[in-house]
Protein backbone atom coordinates (compact mmCIF):
# COMPACT_ATOMS: atom_id res chain seq x y z
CA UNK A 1 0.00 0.00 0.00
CA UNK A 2 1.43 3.18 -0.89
CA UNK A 3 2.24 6.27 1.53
CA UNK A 4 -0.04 8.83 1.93
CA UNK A 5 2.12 12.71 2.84
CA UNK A 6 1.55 14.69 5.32
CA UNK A 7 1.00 17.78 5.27
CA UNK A 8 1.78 20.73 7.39
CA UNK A 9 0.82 24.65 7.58
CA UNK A 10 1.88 27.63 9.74
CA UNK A 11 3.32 30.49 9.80
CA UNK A 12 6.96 32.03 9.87
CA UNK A 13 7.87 32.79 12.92
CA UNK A 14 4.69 33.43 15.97
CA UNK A 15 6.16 36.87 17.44
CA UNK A 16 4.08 39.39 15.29
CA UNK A 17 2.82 42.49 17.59
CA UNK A 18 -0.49 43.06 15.07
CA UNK A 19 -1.95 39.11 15.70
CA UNK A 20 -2.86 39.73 19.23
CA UNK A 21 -6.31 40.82 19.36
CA UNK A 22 -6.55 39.67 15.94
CA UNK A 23 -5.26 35.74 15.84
CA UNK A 24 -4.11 35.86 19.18
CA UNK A 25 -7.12 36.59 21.88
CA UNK A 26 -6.75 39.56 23.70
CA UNK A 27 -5.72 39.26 26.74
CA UNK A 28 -3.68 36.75 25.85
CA UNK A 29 0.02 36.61 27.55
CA UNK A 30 3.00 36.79 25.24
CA UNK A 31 4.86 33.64 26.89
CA UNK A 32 1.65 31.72 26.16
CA UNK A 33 1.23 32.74 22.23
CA UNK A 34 3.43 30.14 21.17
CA UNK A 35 1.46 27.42 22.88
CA UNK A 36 -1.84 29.23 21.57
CA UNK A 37 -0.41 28.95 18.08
CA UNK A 38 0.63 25.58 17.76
CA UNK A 39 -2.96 24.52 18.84
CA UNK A 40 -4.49 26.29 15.62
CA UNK A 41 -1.34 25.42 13.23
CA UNK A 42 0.40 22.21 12.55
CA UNK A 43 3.91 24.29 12.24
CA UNK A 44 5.86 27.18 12.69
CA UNK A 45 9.27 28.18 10.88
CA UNK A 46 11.49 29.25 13.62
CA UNK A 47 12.99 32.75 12.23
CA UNK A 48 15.19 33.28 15.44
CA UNK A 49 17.99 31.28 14.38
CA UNK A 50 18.90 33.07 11.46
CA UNK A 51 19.50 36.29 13.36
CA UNK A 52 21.58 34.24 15.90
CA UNK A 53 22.51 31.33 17.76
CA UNK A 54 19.79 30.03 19.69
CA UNK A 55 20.76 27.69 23.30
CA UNK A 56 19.03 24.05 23.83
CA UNK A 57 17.52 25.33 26.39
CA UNK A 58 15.24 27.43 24.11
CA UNK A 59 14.51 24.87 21.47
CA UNK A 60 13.71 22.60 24.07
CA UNK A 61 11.31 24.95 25.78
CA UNK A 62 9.89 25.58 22.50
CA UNK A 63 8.94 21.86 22.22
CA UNK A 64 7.82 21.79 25.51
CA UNK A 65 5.40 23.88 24.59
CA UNK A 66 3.46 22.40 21.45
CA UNK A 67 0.98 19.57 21.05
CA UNK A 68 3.78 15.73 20.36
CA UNK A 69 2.63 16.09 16.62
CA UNK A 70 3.56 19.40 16.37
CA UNK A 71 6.85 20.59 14.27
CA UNK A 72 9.16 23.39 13.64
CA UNK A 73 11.86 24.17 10.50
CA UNK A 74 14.20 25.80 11.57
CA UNK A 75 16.04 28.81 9.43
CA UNK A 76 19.33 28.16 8.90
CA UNK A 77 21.80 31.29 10.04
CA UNK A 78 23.12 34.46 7.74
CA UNK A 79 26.48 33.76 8.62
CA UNK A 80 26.47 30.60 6.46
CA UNK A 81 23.62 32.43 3.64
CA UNK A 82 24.07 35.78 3.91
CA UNK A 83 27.95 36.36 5.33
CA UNK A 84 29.93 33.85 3.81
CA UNK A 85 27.55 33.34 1.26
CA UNK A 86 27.99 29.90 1.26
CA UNK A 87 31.74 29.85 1.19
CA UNK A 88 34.18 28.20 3.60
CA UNK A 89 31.44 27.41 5.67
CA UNK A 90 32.03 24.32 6.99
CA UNK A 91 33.14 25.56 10.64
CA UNK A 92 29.82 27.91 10.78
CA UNK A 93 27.61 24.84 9.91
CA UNK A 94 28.72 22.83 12.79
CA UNK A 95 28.50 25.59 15.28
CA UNK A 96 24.90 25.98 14.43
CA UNK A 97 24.15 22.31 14.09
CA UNK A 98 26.27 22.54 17.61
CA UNK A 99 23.94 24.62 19.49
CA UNK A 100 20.94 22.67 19.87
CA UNK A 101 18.55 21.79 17.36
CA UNK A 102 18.10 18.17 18.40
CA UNK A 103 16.63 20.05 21.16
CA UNK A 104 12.97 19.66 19.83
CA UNK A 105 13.73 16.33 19.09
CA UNK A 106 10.56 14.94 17.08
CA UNK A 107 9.47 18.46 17.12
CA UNK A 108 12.35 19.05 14.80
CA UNK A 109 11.04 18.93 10.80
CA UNK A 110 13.41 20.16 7.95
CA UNK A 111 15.95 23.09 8.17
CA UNK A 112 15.29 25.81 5.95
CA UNK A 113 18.22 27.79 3.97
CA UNK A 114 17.59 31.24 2.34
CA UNK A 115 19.66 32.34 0.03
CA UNK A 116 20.00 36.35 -0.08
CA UNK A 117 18.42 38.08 -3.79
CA UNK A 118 21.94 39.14 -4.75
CA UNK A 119 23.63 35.81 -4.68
CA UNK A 120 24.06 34.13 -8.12
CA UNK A 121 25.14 30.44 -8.78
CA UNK A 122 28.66 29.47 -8.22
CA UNK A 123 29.00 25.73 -8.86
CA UNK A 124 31.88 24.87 -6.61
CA UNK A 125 30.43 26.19 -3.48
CA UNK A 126 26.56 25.47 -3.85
CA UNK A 127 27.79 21.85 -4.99
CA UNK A 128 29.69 21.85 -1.40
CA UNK A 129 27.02 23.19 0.41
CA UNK A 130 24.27 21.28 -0.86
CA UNK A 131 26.70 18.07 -0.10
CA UNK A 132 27.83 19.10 3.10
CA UNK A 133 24.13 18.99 4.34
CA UNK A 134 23.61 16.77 7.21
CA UNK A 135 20.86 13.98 6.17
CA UNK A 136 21.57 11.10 8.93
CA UNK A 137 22.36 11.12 12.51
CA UNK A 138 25.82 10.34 12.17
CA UNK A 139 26.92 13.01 9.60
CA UNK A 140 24.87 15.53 11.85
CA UNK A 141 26.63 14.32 15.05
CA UNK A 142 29.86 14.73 12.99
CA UNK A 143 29.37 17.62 11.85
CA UNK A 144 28.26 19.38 15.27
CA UNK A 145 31.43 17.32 16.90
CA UNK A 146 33.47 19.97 14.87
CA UNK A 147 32.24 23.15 16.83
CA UNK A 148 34.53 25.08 19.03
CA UNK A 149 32.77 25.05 22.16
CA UNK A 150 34.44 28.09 23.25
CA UNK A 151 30.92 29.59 24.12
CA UNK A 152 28.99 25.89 25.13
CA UNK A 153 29.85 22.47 24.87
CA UNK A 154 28.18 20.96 21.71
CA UNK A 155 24.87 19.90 22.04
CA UNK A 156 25.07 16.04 20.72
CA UNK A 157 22.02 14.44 22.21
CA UNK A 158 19.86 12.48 19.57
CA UNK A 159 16.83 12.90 21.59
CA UNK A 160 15.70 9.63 18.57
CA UNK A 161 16.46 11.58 15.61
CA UNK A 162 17.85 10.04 12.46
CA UNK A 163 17.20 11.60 9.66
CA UNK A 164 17.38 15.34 8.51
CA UNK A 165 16.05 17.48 5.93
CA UNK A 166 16.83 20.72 4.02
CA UNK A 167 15.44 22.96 1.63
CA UNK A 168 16.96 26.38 0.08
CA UNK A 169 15.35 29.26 -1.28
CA UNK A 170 17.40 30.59 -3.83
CA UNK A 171 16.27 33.80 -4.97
CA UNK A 172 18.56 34.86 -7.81
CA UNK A 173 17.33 33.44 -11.62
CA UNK A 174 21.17 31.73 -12.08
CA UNK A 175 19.67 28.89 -9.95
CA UNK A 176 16.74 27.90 -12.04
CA UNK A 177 18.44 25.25 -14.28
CA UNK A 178 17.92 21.53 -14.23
CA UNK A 179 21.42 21.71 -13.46
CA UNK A 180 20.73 23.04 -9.86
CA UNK A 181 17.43 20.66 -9.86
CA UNK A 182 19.15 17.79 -10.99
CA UNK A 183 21.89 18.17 -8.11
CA UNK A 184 19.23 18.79 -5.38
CA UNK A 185 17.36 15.78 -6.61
CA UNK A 186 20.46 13.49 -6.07
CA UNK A 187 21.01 14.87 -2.53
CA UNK A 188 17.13 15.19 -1.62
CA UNK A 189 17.03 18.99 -0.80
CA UNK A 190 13.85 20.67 -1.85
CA UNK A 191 13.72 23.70 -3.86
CA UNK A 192 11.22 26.30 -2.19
CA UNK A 193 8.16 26.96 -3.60
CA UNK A 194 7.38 31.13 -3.48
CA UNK A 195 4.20 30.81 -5.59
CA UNK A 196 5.33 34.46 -6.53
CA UNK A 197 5.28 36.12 -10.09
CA UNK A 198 8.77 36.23 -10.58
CA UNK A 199 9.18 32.41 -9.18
CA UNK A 200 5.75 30.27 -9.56
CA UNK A 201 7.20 26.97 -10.26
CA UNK A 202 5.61 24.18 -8.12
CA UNK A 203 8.39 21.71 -8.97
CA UNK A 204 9.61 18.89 -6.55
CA UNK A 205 13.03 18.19 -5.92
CA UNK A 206 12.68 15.46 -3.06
CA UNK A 207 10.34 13.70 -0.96
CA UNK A 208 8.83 16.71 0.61
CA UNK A 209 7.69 20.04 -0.57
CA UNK A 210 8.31 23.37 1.38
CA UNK A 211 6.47 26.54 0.68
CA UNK A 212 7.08 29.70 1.64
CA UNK A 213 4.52 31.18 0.47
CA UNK A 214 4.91 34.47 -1.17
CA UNK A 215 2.05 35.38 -3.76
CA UNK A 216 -0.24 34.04 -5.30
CA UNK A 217 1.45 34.05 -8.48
CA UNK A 218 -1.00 36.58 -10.36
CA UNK A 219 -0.72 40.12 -11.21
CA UNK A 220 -1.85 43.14 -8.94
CA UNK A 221 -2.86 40.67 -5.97
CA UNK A 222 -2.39 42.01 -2.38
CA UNK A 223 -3.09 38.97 -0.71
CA UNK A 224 -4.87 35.03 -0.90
CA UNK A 225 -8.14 35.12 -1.71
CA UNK A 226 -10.15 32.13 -1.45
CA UNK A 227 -9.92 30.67 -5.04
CA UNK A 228 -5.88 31.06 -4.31
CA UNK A 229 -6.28 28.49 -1.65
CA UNK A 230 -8.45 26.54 -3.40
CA UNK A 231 -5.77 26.26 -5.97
CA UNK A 232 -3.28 25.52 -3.64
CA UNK A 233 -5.03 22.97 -1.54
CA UNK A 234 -5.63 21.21 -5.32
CA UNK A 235 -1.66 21.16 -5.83
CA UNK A 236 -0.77 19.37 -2.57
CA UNK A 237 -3.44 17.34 -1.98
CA UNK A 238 -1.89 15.67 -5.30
CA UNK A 239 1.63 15.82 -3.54
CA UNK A 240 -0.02 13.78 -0.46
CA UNK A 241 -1.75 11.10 -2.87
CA UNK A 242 1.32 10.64 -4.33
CA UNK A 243 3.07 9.97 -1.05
CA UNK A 244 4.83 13.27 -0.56
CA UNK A 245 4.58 15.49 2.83
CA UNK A 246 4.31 18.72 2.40
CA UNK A 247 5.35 22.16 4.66
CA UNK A 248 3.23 25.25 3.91
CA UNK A 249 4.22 28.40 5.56
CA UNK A 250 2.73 31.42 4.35
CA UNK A 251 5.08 34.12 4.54
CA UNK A 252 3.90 36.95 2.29
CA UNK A 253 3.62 40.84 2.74
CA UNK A 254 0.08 40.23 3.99
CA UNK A 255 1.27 38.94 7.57
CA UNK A 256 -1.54 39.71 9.63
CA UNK A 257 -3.77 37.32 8.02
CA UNK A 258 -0.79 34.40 7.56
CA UNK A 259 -2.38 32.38 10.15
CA UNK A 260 -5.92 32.73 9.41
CA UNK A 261 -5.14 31.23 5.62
CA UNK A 262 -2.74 28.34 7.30
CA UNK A 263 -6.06 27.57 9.09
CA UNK A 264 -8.06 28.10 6.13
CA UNK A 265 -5.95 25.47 3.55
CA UNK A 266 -5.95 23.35 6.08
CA UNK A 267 -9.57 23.38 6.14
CA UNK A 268 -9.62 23.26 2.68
CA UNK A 269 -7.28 19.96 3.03
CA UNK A 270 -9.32 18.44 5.70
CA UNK A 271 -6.79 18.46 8.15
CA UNK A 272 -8.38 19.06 11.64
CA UNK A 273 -7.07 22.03 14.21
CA UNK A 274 -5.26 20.58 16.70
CA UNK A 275 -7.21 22.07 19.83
């Protein structure tokens, strides 16, 4: 019998000062809006971690704090994407895979990389990076083995993990080649869907789809409408028939009303809230 996907939607990031008294009740105390959240989503991209290094302390708190079938992506940093623009990176990739991830242990769903507008394909060191991408226990453990520990001891707990997953958003047009597809295929990194004008392919590049979604892909539009979801629930309820999980963040200008259309394609999807 073949798999049937999962699928997934949230939000990026659930710190947003205009969603309380809108998603958020009012009333409602900040330290409990995370907990609030993950009751109406199914996951939340964890934003935090590209601005800086995060302790297991907090990812673990973080878990703590969401329903058992709940999960997070996590961003990956700017000093590996932005910084060193993906050069050399090697010693910044296991300080961040150092400090604590395996902290949400099954909480923990794929790691997200975002490439910055400006950067255009260079063959030798995407072909490293993508490569140099963690995808079992062992290379993560490594990997995060290689940190410095000058600031904290690396965190090297499994917590049951063994596999990883990673997707990139590359941004600049040098990237969309089946040269760059046909390399992410062999390593299973997804390409990120942005269901934007300037980037509306829907096209898979491994056993899961991320979206960060960024459109809809149509002129003039300020925001999803319903018809948008309707045509986006089509798309990956044929990803889940054929077996492929899906992660569906909408991340577009129109924040304030991200999480009501998470709940509303999941609605559309039949997938039940969580409270």
């Amino acid at each position: 019998m073949s798999k049937t996907g999962t699928i997934r939607t949230g939000t990026a990031g659930w710190v947003f000062a205009p969603w309380r008294g809108t998603f958020f009740p009012e009333g409602l105390v900040q330290k409990k809006e995370l907990n609030y959240a993950s009751k109406h989503l199914t996951s939340i991209e964890i934003n935090a971690t590209f601005r800086g290094s995060q302790k297991p302390e907090s990812f673990a708190k973080w878990a703590a704090e969401t329903p058992e079938s709940f999960q997070f992506s996590v961003k990956g940093p700017q000093l590996v994407t932005h910084i060193k623009r993906l050069k050399n990176v090697t010693e910044a990739l296991a300080g961040f895979f150092a400090s604590g991830p395996l902290a949400l242990g099954t909480r923990l769903g794929p790691f997200i990389w975002q490439l910055p507008p400006n950067l255009a394909y260079d063959a030798p060191s995407f072909t490293d990076f993508v490569k140099g991408l963690p995808r079992d226990i062992e290379a993560y453990l490594a990997l995060a083995s290689r940190a410095d520990g000058a600031k904290a001891p690396p965190y090297l707990d499994a917590n049951g993990l063994k596999t990883f997953r990673h997707a990139v958003e590359m941004r600049h047009p040098s990237f969309d080649t089946p040269e760059i597809d046909a390399l992410l295929r062999e390593h299973n990194v997804a390409r990120v869907i942005a269901d934007t004008m300037e980037n509306p392919r829907r096209d898979l590049t491994a056993d899961f789809a991320y979206c960060r979604l960024q459109g809809p892909a149509k002129p003039d539009a300020t925001g999803y409408e319903d018809a948008d979801l309707d045509d986006l629930a089509t798309t990956i309820a044929g990803w889940r028939d054929a077996g492929i999980d899906t992660y569906a963040y909408f991340v577009h200008e129109d924040k304030l009303h991200a999480p009501a259309n998470a709940m509303a394609l999941a609605a559309k999807l039949g997938i039940p809230p969580m409270n």
